[in-house]
Protein backbone atom coordinates (compact mmCIF):
# COMPACT_ATOMS: atom_id res chain seq x y z
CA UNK A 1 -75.26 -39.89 -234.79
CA UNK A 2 -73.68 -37.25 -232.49
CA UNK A 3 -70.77 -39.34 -231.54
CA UNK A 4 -69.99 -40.18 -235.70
CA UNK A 5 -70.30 -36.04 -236.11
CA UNK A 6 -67.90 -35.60 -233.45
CA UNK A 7 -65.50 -38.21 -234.67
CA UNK A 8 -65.34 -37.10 -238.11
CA UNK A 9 -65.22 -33.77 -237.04
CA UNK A 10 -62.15 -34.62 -234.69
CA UNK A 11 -60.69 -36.32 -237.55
CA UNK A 12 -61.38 -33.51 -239.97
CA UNK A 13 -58.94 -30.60 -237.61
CA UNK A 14 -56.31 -33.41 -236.72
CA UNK A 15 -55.70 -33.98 -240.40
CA UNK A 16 -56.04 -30.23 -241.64
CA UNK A 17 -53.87 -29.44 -238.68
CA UNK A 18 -51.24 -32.01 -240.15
CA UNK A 19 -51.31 -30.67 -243.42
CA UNK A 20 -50.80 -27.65 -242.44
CA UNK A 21 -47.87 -28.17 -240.71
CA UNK A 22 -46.61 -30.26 -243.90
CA UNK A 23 -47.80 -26.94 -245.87
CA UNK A 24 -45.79 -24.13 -243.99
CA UNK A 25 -43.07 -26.01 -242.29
CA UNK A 26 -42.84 -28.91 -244.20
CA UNK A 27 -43.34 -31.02 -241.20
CA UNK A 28 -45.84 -33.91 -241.45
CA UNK A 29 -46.50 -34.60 -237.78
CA UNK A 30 -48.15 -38.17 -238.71
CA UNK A 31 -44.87 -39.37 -241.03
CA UNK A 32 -42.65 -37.58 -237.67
CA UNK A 33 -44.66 -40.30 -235.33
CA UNK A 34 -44.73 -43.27 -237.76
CA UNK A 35 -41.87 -42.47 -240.05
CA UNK A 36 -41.59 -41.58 -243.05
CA UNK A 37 -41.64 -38.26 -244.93
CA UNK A 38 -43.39 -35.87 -246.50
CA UNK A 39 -43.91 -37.50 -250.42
CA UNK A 40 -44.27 -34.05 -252.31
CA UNK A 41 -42.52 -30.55 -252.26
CA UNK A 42 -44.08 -28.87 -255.10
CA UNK A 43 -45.19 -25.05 -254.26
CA UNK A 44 -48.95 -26.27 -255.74
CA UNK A 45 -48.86 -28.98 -252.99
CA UNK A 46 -48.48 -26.82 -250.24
CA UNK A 47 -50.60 -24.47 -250.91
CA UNK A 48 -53.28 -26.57 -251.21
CA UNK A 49 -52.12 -27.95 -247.79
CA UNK A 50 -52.24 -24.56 -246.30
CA UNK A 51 -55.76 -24.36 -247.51
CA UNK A 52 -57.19 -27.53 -246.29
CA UNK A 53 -55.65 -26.96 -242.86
CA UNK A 54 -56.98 -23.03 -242.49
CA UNK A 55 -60.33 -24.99 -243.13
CA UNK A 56 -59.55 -27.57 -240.48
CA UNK A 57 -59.14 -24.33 -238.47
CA UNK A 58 -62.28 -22.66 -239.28
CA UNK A 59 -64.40 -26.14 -238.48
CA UNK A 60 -63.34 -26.30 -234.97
CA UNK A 61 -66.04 -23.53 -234.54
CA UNK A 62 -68.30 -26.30 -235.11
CA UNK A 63 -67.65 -28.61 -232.38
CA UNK A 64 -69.78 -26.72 -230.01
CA UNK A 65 -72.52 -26.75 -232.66
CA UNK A 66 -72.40 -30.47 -232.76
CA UNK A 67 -73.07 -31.08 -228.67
CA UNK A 68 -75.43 -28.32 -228.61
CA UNK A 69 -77.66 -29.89 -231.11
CA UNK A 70 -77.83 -32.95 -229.39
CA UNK A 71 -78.94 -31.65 -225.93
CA UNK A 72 -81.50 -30.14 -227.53
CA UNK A 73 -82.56 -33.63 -229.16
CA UNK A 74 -82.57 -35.35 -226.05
CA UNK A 75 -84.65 -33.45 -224.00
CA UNK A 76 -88.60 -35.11 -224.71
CA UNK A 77 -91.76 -32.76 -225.67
């Protein structure tokens, strides 16, 4: 179970991270890598980009939260 946590948690801050590069720059790293381009320019859009990506931010205090559970889990009573 740790390693899915981790992994969607990884997943979670590389995507906000994306959008919000695609939110305040305009720049969609993934489309940059695999071509293509960022599909909508509406002011809406990117603010909601911004605001998925400031919470992609805020989760990566998490991470530590995730392996510390699971030492604790390990260890037998």
């Amino acid at each position: 179970m740790k390693a899915l946590n981790s992994i969607a948690l990884i997943l979670l801050i590389i995507g906000g991270v994306n959008w919000l590069l695609v939110g305040l720059f305009q720049f969609d790293l993934v489309a940059a890598i695999f071509g293509g381009e960022v599909g909508t320019k509406s002011a809406f859009s990117r603010i909601i980009y911004v605001i998925v990506g400031l919470c992609a931010l805020y989760a990566l205090r998490f991470l530590p939260m995730v392996n510390h559970d699971h030492r604790h889990s390990d260890v037998r009573r």
